[in-house]
C-alpha atoms as a PDB file:
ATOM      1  CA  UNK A   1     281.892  71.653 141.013  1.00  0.00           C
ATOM      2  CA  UNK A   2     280.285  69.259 138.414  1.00  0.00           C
ATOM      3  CA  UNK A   3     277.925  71.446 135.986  1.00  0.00           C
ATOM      4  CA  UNK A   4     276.154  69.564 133.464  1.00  0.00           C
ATOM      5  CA  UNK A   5     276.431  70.890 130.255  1.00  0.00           C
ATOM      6  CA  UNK A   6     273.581  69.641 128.470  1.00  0.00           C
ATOM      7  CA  UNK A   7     269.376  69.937 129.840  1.00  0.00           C
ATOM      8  CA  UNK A   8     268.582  66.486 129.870  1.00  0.00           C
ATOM      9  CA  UNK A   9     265.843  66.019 127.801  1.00  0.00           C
ATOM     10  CA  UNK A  10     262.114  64.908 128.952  1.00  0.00           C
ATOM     11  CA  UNK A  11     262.809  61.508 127.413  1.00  0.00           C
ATOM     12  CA  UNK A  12     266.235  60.605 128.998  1.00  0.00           C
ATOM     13  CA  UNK A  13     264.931  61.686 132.319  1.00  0.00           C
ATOM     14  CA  UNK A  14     261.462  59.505 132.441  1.00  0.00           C
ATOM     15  CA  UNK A  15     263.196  56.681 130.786  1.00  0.00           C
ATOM     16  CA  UNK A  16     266.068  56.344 133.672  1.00  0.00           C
ATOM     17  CA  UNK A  17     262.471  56.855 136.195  1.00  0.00           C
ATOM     18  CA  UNK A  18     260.927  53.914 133.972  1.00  0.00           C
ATOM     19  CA  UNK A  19     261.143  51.538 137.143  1.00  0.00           C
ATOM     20  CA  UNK A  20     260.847  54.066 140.193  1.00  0.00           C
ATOM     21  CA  UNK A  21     256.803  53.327 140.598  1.00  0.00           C
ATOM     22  CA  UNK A  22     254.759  51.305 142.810  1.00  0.00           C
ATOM     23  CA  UNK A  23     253.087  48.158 141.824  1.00  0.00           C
ATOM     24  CA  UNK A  24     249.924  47.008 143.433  1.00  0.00           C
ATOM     25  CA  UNK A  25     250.104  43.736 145.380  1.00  0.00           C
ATOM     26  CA  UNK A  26     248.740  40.735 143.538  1.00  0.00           C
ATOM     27  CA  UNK A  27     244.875  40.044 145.374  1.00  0.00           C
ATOM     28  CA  UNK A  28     243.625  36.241 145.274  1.00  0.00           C
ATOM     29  CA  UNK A  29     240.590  35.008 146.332  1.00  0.00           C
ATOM     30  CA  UNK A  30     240.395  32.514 149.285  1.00  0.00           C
ATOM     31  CA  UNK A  31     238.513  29.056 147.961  1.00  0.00           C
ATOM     32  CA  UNK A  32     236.711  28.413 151.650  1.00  0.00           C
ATOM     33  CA  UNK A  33     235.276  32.142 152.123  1.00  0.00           C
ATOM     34  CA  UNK A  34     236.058  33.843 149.013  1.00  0.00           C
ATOM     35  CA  UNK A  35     237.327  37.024 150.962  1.00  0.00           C
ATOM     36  CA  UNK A  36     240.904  38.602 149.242  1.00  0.00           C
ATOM     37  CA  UNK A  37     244.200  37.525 150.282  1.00  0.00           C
ATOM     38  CA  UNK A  38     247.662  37.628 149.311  1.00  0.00           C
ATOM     39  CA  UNK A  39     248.765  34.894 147.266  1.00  0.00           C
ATOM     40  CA  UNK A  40     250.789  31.745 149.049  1.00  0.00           C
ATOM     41  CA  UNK A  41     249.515  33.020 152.856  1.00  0.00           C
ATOM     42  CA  UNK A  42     246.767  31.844 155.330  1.00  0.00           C
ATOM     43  CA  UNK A  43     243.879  33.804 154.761  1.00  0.00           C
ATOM     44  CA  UNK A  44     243.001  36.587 157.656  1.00  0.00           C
ATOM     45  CA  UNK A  45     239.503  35.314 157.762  1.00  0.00           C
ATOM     46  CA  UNK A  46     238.841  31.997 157.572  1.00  0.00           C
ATOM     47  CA  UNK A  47     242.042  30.746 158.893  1.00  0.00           C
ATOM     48  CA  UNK A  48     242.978  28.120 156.294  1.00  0.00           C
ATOM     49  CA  UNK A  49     246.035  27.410 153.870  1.00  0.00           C
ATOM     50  CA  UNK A  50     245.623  24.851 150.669  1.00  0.00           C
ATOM     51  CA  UNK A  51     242.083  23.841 151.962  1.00  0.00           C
ATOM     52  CA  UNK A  52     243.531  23.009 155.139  1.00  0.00           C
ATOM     53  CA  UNK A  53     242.909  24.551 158.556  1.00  0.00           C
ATOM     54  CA  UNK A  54     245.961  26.736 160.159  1.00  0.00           C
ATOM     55  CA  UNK A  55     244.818  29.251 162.497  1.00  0.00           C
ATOM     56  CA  UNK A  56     241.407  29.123 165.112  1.00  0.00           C
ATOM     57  CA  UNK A  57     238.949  31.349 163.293  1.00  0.00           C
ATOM     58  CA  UNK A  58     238.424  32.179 167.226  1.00  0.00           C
ATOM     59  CA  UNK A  59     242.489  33.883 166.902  1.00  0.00           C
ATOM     60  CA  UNK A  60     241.735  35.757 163.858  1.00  0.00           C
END
């Protein structure tokens, strides 16, 4: 069975978990209602997509 022979130290171990986090998701703000959306998708209120309209603000 594979022992290892050395602690590893504080440093070794956080710098090989350097990458395991979680990242927030990038928030924009919609230009027709100004309510937050995620970046390059219709917005969930109003409906529209590059200042044009998608969805029926009724469907939303």
């Amino acid at each position: 069975m594979a022992v290892p022979k050395k602690k590893t130290s504080k440093a070794r171990k956080n710098t090989r978990r350097a990458h395991d986090f979680l990242t927030a998701p990038a928030i924009s703000i919609c230009p027709q209602c100004k309510a937050a959306k995620l970046p390059h998708r219709v917005c969930g209120s109003c409906g529209t997509y590059k200042g044009k309209e998608v969805l029926d603000a009724k469907e939303i």
